[in-house]
C-alpha atoms as a PDB file:
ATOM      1  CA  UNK A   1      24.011  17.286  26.069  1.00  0.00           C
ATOM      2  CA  UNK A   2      25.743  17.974  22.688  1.00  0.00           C
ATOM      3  CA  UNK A   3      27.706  14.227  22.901  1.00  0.00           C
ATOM      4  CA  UNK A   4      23.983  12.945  23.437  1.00  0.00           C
ATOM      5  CA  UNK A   5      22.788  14.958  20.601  1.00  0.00           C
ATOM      6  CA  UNK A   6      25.472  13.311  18.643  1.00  0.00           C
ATOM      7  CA  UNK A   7      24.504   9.898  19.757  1.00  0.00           C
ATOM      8  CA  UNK A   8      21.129  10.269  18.832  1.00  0.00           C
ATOM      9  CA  UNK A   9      22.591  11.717  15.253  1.00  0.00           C
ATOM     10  CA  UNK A  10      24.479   8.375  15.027  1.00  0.00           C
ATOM     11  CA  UNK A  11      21.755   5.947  15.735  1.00  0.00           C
ATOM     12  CA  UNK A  12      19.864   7.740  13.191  1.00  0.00           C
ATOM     13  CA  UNK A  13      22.104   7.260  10.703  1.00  0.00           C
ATOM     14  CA  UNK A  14      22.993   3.629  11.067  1.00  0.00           C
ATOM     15  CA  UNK A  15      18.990   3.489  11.439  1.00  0.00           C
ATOM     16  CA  UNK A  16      18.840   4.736   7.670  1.00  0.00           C
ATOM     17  CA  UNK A  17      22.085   2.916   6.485  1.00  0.00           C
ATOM     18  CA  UNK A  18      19.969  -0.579   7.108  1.00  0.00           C
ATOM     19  CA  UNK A  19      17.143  -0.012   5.210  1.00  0.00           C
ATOM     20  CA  UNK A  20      16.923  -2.965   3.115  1.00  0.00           C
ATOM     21  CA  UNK A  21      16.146  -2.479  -0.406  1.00  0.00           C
ATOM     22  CA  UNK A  22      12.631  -3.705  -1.912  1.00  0.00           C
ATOM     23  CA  UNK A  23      10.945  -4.189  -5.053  1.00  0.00           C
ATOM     24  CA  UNK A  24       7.334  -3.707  -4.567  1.00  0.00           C
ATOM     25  CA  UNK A  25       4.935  -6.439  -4.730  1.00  0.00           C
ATOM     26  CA  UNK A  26       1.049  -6.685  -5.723  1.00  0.00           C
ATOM     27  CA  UNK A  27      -0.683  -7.360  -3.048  1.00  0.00           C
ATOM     28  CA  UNK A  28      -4.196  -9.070  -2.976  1.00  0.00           C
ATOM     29  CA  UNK A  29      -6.980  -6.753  -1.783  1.00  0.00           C
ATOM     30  CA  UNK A  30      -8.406  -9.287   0.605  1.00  0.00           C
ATOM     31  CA  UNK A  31      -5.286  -9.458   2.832  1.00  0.00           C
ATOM     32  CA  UNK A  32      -5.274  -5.964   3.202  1.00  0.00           C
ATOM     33  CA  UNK A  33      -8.948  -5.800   4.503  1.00  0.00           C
ATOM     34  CA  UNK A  34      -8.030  -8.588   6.731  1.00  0.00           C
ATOM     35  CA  UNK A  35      -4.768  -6.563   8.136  1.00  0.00           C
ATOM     36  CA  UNK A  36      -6.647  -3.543   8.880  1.00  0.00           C
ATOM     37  CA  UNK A  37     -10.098  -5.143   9.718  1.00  0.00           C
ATOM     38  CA  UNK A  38     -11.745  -3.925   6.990  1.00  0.00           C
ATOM     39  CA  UNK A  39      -9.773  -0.527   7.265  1.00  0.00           C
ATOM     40  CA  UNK A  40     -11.845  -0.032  10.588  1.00  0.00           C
ATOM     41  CA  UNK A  41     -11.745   3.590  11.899  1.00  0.00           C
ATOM     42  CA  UNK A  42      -9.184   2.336  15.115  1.00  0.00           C
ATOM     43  CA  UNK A  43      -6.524   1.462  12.364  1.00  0.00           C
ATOM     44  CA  UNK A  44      -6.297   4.765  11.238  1.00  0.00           C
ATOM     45  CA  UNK A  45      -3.468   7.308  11.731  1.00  0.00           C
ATOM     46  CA  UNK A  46      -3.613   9.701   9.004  1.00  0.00           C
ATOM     47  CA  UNK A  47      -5.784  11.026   6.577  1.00  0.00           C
ATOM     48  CA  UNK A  48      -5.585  13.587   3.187  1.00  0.00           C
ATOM     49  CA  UNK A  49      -6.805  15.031   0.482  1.00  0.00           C
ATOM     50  CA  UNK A  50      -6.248  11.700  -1.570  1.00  0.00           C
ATOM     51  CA  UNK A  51      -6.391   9.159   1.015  1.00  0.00           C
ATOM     52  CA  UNK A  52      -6.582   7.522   4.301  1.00  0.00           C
ATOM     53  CA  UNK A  53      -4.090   5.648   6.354  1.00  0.00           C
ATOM     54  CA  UNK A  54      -3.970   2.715   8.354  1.00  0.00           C
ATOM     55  CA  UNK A  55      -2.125   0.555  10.099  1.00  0.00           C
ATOM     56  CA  UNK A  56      -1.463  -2.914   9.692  1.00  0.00           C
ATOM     57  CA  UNK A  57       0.715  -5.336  12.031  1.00  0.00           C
ATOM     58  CA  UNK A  58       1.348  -7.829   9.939  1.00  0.00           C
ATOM     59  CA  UNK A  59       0.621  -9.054   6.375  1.00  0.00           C
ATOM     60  CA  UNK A  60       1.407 -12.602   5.059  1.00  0.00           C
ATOM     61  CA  UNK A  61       3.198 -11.054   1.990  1.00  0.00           C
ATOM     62  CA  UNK A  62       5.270  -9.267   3.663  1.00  0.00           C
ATOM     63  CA  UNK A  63       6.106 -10.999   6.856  1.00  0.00           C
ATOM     64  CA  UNK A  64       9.558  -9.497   7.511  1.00  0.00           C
ATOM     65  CA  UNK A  65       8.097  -6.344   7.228  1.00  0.00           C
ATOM     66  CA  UNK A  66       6.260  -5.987  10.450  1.00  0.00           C
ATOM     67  CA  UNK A  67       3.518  -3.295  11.182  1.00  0.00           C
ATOM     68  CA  UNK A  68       3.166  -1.412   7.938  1.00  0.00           C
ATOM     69  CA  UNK A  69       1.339   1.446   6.771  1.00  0.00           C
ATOM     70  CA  UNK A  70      -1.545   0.982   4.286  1.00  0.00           C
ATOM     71  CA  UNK A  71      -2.787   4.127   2.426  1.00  0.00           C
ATOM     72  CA  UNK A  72      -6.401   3.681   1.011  1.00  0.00           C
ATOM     73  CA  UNK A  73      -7.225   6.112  -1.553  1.00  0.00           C
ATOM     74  CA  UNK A  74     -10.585   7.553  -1.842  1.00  0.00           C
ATOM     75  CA  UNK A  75     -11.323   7.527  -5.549  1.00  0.00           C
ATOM     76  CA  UNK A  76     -11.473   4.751  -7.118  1.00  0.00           C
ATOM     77  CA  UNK A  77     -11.997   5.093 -10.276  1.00  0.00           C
ATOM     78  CA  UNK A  78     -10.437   4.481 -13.676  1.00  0.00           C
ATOM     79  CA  UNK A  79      -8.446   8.021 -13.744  1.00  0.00           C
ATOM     80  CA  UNK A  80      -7.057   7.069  -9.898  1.00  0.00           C
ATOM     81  CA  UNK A  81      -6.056   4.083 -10.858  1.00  0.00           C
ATOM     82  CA  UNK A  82      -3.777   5.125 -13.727  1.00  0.00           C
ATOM     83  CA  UNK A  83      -2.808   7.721 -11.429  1.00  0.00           C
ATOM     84  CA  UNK A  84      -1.902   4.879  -8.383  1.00  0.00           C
ATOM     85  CA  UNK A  85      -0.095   3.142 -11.462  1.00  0.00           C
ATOM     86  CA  UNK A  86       2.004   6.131 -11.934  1.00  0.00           C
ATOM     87  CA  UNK A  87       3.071   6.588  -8.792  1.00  0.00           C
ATOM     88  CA  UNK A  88       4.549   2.900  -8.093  1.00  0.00           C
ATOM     89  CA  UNK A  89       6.302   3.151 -10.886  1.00  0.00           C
ATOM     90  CA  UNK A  90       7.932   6.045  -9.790  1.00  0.00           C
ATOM     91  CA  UNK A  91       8.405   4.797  -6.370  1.00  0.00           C
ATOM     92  CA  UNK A  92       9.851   1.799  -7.521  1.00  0.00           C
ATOM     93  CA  UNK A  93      12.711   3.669  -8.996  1.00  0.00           C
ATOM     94  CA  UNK A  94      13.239   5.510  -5.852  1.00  0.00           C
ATOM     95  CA  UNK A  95      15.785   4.140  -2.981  1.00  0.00           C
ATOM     96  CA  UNK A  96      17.160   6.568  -0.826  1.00  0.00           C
ATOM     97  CA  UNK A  97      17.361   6.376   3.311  1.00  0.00           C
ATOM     98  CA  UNK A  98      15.464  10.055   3.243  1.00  0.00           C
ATOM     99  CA  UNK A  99      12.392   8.396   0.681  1.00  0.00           C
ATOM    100  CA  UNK A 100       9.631   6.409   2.021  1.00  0.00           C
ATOM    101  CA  UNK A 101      10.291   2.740   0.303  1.00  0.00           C
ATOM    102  CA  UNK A 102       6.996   1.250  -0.994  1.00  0.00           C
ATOM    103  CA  UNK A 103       6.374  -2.390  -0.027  1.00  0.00           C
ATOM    104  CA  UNK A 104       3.652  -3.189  -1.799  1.00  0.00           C
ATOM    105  CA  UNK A 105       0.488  -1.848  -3.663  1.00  0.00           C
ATOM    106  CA  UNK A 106      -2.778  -3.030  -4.977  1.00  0.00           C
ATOM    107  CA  UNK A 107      -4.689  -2.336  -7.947  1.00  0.00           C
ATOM    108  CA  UNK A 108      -7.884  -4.011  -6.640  1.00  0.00           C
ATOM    109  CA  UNK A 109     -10.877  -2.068  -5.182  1.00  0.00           C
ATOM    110  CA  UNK A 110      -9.351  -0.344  -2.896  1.00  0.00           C
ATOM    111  CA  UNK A 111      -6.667   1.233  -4.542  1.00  0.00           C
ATOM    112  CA  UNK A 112      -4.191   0.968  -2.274  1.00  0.00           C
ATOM    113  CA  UNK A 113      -0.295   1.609  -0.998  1.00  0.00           C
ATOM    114  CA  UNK A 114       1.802  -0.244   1.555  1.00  0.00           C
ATOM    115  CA  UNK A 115       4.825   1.494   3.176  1.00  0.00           C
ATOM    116  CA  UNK A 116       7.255   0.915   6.344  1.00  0.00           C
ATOM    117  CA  UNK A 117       5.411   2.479   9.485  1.00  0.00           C
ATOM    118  CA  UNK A 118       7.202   5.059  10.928  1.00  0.00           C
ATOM    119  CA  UNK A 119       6.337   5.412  14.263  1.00  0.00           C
ATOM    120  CA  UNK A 120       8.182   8.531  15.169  1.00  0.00           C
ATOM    121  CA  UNK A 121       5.200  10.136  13.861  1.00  0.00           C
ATOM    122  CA  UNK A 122       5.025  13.318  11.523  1.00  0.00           C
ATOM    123  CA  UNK A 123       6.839  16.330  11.742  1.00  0.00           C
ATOM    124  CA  UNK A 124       3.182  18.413  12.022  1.00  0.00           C
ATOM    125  CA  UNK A 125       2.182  16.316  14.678  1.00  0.00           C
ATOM    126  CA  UNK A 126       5.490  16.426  16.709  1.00  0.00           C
ATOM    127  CA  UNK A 127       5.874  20.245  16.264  1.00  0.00           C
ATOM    128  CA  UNK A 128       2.176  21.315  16.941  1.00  0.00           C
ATOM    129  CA  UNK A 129       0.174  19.868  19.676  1.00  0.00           C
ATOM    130  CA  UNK A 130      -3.633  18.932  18.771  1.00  0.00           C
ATOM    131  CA  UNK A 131      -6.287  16.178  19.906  1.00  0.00           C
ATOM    132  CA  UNK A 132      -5.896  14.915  16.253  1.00  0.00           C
ATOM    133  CA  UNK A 133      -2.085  14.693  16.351  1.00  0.00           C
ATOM    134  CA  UNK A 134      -1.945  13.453  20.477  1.00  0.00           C
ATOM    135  CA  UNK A 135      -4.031  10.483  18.902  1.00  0.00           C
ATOM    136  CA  UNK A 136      -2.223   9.917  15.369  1.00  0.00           C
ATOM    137  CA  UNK A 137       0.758   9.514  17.631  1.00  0.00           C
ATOM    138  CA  UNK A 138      -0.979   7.085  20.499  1.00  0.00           C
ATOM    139  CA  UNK A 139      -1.731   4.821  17.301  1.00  0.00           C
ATOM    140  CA  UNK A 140       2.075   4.550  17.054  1.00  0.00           C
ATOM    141  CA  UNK A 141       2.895   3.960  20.809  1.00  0.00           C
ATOM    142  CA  UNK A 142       3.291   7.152  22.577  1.00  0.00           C
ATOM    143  CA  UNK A 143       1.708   6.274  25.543  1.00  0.00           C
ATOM    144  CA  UNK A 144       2.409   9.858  27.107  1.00  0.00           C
ATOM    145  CA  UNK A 145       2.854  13.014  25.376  1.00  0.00           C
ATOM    146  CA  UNK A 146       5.873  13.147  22.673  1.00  0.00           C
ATOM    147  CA  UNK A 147       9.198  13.993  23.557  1.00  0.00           C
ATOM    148  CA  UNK A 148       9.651  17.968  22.421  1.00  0.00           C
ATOM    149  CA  UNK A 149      12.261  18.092  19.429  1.00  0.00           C
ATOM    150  CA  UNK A 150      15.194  19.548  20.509  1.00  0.00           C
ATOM    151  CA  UNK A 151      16.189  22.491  17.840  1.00  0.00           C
ATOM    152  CA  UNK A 152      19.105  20.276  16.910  1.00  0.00           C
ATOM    153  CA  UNK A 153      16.774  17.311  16.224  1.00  0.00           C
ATOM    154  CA  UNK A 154      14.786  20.034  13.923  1.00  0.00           C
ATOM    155  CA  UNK A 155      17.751  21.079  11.987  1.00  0.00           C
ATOM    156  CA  UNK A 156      18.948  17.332  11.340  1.00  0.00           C
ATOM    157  CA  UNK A 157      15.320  16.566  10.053  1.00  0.00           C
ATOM    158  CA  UNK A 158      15.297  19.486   7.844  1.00  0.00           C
ATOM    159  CA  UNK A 159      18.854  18.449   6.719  1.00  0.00           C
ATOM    160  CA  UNK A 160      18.025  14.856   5.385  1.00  0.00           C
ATOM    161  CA  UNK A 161      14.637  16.245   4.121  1.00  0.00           C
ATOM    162  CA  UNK A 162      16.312  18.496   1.434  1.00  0.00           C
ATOM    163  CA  UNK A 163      18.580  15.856   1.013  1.00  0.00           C
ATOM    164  CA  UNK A 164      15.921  13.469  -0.031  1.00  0.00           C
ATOM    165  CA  UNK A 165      14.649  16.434  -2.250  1.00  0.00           C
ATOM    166  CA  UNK A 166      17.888  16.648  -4.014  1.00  0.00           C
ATOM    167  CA  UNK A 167      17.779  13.192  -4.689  1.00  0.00           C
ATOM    168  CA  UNK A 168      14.722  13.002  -6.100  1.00  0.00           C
ATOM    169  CA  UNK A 169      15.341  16.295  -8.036  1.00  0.00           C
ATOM    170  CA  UNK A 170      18.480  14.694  -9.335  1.00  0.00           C
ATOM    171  CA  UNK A 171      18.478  12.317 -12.633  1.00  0.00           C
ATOM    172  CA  UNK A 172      20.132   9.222 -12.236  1.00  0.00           C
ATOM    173  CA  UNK A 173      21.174   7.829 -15.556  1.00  0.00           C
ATOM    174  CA  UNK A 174      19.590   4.510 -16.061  1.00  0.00           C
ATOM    175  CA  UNK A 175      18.032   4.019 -12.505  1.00  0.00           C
ATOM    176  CA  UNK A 176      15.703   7.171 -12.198  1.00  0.00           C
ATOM    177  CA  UNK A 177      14.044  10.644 -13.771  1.00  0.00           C
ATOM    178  CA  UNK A 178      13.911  13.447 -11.899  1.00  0.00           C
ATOM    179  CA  UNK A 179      11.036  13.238  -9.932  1.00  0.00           C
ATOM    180  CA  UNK A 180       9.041  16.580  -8.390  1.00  0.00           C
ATOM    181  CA  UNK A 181       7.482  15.766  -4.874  1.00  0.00           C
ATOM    182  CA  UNK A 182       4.974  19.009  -5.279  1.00  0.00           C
ATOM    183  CA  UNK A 183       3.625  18.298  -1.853  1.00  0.00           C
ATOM    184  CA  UNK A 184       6.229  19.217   0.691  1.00  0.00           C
ATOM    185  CA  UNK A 185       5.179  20.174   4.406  1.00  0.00           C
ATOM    186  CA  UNK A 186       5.746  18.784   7.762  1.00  0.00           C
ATOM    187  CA  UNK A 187       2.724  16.282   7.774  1.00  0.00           C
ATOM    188  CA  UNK A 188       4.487  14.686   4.623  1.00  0.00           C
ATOM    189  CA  UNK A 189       8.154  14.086   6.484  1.00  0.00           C
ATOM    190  CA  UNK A 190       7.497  10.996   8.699  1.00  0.00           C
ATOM    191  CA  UNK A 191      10.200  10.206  11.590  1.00  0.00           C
ATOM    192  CA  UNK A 192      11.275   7.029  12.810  1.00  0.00           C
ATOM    193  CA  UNK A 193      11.662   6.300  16.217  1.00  0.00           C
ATOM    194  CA  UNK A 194      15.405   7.408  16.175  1.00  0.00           C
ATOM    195  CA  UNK A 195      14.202  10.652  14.196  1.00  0.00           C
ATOM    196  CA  UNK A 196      15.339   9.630  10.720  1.00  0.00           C
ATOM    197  CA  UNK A 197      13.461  11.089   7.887  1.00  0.00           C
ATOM    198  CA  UNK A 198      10.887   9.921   5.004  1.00  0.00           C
ATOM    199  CA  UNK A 199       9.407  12.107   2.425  1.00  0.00           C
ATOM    200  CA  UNK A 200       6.296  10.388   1.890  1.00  0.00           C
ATOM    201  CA  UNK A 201       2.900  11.226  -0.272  1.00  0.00           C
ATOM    202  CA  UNK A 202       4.327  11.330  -3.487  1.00  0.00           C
ATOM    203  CA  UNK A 203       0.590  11.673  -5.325  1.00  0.00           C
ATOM    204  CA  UNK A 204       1.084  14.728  -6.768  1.00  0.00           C
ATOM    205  CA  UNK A 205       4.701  13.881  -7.484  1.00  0.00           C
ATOM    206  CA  UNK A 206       5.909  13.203 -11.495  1.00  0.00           C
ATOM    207  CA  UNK A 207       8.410  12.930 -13.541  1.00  0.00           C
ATOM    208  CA  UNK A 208      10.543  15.581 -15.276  1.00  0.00           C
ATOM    209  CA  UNK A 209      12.596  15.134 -18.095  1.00  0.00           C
ATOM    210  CA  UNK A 210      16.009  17.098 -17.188  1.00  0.00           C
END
């Protein structure tokens, strides 16, 4: 069990390691209506405070991307959008295997954010069972009920968490700010399918001078 553990640990890793590195690209609003048919109810797998999620399988821009995540936010108006403005440009600075990349974004009606999906789910939904979550997670492709994460699998993804925390705490001289998440809980640290981790949400996030 423990040198399966340990294989799983691996995969992870090299998982993480081969995240290729992006710089964010406008993307035109109509291709993201198109992706998500008109971000239809049966796209979505998430929903907040700020926004809604959905899921798209393929855009043109991005077509080594694959499925993606699109996150619609709800207000659109002038103060959201020089909020959404603040965010990419704090994402764009970001890169780190334990912080959700951003693909692409849109400044369009709707106000929007594209991200890798991560189809291991979220750490809420895999830790408590609920309709909601059994159905977030059949939107990903878990035909059956999620495999139950083993307590080693929940220390690992608490691990890399605060390591993505301390690297976005941490100023990086001529790449980064500090940068306060604000908004850490389980539904905001998505899994892979080999259990790697992603921060995500960073809309309440900002930058601190050190």
């Amino acid at each position: 069990a423990a040198e399966e553990a340990a294989a799983k640990e691996a995969v992870a890793r090299a998982a993480a390691a081969k995240q290729p590195a992006h710089d964010a690209i406008e993307l035109p609003a109509a291709e993201l209506l198109t992706a998500t048919n008109g971000f239809a109810a049966a796209s979505e797998i998430g929903r907040g405070a700020y926004g809604v999620v959905h899921v798209a399988t393929l855009l043109p821009s991005l077509p080594d991307a694959g499925a993606v995540a699109v996150k619609r936010l709800l207000d659109g108006s002038a103060t959201a959008l020089e909020d959404l403005k603040r965010e990419v440009q704090i994402l764009r600075k970001c890169s780190h295997a334990n912080a959700l990349p951003l693909l692409g974004f849109c400044f369009d009606a709707p106000l929007c954010l594209v991200a890798p999906l991560c189809r291991g789910g979220n750490l809420e939904d895999r830790l408590f069972d609920t309709p909601a979550g059994r159905q977030r997670l059949g939107m990903l492709g878990f035909t059956h009920d999620a495999p139950v994460l083993t307590w080693r699998e929940r220390l690992r993804i608490v691990r890399d968490a605060m390591r993505g925390l301390v690297y976005l705490h941490t100023r990086v001289e001529g790449s980064k700010p500090r940068v306060l998440h604000r908004d850490v809980k389980p539904a905001n640290l998505l899994l892979t399918e080999h259990l790697g981790v992603r921060l995500c949400d960073f809309g309440l996030a900002k930058g601190a001078e050190p």
